[in-house]
Protein backbone atom coordinates (compact mmCIF):
# COMPACT_ATOMS: atom_id res chain seq x y z
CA UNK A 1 13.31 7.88 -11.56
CA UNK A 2 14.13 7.04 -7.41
CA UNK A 3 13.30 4.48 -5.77
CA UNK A 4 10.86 6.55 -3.87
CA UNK A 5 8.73 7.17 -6.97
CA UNK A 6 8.63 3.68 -8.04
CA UNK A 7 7.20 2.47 -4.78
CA UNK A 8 4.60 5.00 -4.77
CA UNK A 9 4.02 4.44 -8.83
CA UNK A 10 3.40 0.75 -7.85
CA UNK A 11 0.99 1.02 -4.77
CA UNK A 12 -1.24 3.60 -6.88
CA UNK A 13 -1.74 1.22 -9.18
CA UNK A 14 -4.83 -0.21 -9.88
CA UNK A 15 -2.71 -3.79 -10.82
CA UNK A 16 -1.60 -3.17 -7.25
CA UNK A 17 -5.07 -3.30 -5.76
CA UNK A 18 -6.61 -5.86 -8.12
CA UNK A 19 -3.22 -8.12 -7.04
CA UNK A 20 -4.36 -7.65 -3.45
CA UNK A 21 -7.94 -7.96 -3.91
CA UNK A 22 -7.47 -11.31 -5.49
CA UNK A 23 -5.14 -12.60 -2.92
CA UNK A 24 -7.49 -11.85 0.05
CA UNK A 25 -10.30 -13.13 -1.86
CA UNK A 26 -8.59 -16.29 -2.52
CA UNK A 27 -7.03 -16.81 1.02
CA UNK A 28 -10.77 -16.29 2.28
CA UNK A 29 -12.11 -18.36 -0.35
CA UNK A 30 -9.41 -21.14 0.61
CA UNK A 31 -10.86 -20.99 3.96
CA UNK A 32 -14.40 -22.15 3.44
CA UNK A 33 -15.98 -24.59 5.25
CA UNK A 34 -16.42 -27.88 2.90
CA UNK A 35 -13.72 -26.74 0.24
CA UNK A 36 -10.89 -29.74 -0.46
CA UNK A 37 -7.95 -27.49 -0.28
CA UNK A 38 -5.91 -27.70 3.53
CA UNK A 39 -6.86 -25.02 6.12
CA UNK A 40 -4.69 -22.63 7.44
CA UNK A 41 -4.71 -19.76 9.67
CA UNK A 42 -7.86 -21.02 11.49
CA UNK A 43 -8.94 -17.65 12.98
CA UNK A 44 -7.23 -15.43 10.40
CA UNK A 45 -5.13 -13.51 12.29
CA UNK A 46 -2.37 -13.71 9.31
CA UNK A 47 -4.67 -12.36 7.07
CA UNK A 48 -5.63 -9.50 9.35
CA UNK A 49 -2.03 -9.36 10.10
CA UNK A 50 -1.21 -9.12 6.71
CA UNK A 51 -3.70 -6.97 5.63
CA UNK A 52 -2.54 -4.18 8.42
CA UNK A 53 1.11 -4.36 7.63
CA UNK A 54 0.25 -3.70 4.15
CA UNK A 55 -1.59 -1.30 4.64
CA UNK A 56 0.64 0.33 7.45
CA UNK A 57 3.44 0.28 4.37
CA UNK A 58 0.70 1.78 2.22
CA UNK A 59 0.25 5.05 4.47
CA UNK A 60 3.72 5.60 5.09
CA UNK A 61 4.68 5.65 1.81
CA UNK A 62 1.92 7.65 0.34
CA UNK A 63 2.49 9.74 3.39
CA UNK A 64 6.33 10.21 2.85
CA UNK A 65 5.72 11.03 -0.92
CA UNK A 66 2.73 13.40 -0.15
CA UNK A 67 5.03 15.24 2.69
CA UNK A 68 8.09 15.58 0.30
CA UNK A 69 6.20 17.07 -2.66
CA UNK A 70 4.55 19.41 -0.19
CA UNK A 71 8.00 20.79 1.06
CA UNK A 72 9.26 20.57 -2.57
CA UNK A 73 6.06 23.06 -3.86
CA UNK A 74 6.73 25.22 -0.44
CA UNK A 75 10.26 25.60 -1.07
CA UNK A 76 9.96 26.12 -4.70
CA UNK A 77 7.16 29.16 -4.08
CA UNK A 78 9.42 30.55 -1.84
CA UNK A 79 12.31 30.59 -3.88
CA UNK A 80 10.02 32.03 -7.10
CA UNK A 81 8.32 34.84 -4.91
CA UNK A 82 12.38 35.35 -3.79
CA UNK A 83 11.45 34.63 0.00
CA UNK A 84 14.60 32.84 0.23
């Protein structure tokens, strides 16, 4: 298996999205007014930061695998109609 498929194995994955749900939820949920924990990023830029990279790395990937399979299929109906 490449690399390539691994990555896009792991961000399909619904463990993927739960892991990310439950880390925004918790950064937000850190950031309540009147809980005990200390405050960070006070306007949450980092999160939206972080949330848009992610996601960014999300697309490109699922773009990249999406864009070779679709040159794979083209290539291989060529080649069985004996275009090529």
């Amino acid at each position: 298996m490449s690399v390539s498929q691994c990555r896009v194995d792991w961000f399909s994955n619904m463990r993927f999205v739960c892991l990310h749900l439950i880390l925004f939820g918790l950064w937000i949920v850190v950031k309540l007014p009147g809980v005990p924990w200390p405050h960070f990023d006070p306007t949450y830029v980092g999160l939206a930061m972080a949330a848009t990279v992610l996601e960014n790395f999300y697309v490109t990937v699922n773009h990249l695998h999406r864009k070779q399979w679709g040159i794979l299929s083209c290539v291989r109906d060529l080649y069985s109609k004996n275009r090529l």
